[in-house]
Protein backbone atom coordinates (compact mmCIF):
# COMPACT_ATOMS: atom_id res chain seq x y z
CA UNK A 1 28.81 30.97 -73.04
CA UNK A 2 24.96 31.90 -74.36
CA UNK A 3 25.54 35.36 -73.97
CA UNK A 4 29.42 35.66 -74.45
CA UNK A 5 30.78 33.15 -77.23
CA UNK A 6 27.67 32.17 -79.17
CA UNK A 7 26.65 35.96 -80.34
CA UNK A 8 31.07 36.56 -80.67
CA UNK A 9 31.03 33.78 -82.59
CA UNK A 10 27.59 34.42 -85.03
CA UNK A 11 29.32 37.86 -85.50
CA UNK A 12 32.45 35.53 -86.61
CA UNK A 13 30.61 33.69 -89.01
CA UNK A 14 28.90 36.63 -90.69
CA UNK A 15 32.22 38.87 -91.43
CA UNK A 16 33.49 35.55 -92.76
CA UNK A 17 30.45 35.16 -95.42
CA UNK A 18 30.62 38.33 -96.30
CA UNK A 19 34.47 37.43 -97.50
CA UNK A 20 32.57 36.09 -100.56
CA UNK A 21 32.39 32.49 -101.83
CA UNK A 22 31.97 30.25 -98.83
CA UNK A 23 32.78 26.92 -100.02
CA UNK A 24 36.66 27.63 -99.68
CA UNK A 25 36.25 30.03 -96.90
CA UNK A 26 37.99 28.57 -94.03
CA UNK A 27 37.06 31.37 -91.97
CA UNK A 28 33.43 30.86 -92.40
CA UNK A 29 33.69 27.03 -91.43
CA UNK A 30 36.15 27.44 -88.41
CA UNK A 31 33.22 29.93 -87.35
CA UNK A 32 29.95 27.29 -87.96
CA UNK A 33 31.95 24.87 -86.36
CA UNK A 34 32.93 26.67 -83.18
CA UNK A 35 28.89 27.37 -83.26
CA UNK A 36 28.28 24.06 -83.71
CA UNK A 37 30.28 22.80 -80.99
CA UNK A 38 28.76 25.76 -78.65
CA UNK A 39 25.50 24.37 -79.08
CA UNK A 40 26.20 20.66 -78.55
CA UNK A 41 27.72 22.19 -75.05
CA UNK A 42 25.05 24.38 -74.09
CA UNK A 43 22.60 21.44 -75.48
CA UNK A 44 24.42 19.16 -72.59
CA UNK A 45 25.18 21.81 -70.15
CA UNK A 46 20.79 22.12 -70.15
CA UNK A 47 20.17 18.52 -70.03
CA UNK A 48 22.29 18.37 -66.92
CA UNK A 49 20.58 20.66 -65.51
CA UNK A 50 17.27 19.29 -65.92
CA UNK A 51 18.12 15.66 -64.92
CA UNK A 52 20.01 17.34 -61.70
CA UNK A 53 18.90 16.85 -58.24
CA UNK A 54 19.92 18.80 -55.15
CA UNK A 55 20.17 16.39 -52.58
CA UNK A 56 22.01 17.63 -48.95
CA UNK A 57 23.39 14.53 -47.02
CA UNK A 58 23.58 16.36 -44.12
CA UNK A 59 19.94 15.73 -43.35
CA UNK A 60 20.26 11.73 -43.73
CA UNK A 61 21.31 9.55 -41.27
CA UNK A 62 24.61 7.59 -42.14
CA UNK A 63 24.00 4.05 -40.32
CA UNK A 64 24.29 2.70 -44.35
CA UNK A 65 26.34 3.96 -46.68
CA UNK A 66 24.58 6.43 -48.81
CA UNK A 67 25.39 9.29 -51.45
CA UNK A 68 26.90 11.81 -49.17
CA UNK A 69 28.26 9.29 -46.94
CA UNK A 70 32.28 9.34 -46.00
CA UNK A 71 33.29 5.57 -45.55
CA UNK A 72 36.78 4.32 -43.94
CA UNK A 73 37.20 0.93 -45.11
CA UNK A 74 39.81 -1.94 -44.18
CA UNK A 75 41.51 -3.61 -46.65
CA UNK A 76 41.13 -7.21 -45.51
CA UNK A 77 44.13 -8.66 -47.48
CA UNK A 78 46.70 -5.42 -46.63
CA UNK A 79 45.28 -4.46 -43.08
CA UNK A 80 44.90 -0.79 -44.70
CA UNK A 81 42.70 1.87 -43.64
CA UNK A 82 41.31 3.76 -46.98
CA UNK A 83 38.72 6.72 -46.82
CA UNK A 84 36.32 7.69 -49.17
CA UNK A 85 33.49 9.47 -49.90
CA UNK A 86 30.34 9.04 -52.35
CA UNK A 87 29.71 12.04 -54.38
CA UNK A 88 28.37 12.92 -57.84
CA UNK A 89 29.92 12.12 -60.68
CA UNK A 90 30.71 16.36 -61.21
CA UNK A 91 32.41 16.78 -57.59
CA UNK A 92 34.36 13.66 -58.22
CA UNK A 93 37.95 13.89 -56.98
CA UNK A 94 39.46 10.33 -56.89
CA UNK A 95 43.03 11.28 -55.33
CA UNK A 96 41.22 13.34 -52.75
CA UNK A 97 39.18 10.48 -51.66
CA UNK A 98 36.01 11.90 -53.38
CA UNK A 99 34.45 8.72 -55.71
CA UNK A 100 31.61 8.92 -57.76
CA UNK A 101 28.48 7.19 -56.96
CA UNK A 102 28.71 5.22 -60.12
CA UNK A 103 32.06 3.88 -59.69
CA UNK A 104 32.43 0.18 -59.11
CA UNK A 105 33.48 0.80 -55.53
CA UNK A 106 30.57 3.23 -54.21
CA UNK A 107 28.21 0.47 -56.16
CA UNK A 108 29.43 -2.01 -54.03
CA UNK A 109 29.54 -0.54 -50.51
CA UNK A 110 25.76 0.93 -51.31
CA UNK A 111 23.36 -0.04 -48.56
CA UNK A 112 25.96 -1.77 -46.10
CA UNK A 113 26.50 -0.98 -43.05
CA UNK A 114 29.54 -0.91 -40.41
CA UNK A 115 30.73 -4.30 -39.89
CA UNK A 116 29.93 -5.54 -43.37
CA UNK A 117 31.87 -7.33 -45.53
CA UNK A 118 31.96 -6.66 -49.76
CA UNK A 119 33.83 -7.31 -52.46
CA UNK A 120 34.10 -5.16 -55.62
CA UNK A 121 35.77 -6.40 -58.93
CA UNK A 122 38.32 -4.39 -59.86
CA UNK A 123 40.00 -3.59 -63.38
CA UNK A 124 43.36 -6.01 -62.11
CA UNK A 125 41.92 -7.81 -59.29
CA UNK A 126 39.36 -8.57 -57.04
CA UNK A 127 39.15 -6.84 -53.44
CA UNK A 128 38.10 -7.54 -50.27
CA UNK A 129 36.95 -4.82 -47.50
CA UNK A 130 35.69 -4.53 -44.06
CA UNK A 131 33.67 -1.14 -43.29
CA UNK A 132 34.60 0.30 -40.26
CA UNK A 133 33.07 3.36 -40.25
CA UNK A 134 30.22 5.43 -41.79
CA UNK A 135 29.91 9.34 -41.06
CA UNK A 136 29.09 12.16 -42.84
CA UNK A 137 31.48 14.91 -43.67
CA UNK A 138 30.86 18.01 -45.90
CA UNK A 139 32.69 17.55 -49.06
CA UNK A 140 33.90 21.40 -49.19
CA UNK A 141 36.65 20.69 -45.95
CA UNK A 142 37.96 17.23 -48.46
CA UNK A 143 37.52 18.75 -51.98
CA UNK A 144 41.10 20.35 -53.47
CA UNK A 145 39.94 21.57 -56.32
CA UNK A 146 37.05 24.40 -56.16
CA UNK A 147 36.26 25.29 -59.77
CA UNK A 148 35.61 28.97 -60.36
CA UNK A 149 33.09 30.46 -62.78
CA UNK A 150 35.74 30.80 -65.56
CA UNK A 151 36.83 27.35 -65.56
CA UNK A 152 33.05 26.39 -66.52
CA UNK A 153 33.43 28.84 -69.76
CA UNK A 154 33.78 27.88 -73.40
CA UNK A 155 37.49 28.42 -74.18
């Protein structure tokens, strides 16, 4: 994006201002705005980056339920087994099982350990679990989606 789109789109914005009178040159404020937008995403894209941390779960022990941590769960009202496991909020894939650590259910199962009972509130209702099991399980062999360089572009 930095050294694709931004200098594209600064070479954009100066053919449009030489078209003459830029108050009614749409050209010229399609162009600030697409530059303006770039650098509200590269802004963000840097403060992630910053705030990151790598952390590798492989190297913690799993005998609570940590980031990292795959958790199968009982359902105590249904009797259902349900598997999930805590990632960040980036590799988040909630219909592959893969829940961010700040969604209400990772928040609740935090710190407990097999044998524990929680309860998390829920948008409709109000559930009940049993954990059964705590292991750790790269999240490359559950993930579906693998982005690719191009899909983190500015379109």
């Amino acid at each position: 994006m930095l050294e694709e789109e931004k200098p594209k789109v600064a070479q954009e914005k100066l053919v449009a201002a030489a078209q003459g009178d830029r108050s009614e040159n749409a050209d010229y404020h399609a162009a600030k705005e697409k530059l303006r937008f770039i650098d509200k995403r590269l802004f963000y894209l840097n403060s992630m980056i910053q705030k990151s941390q790598i952390i590798d779960p492989s190297l913690s022990p799993h005998t609570q339920v940590r980031f990292g941590s795959s958790v199968k769960l009982i359902d105590i009202d249904t009797d259902e087994e349900e598997l999930y496991t805590i990632v960040g909020v980036l590799e988040s894939e909630v219909e592959n099982g893969l829940i961010s650590i700040h969604a209400p259910l990772a928040k609740a199962m935090l710190s407990k350990k097999v044998g524990d009972d929680f309860k998390v509130k829920l948008p409709n209702c109000t559930k009940e679990y049993e954990i059964e099991d705590i292991f750790y399980k790269n999240i490359f062999t559950l993930k579906k989606v693998i982005r690719t360089k191009k899909e983190f572009r500015f379109h």
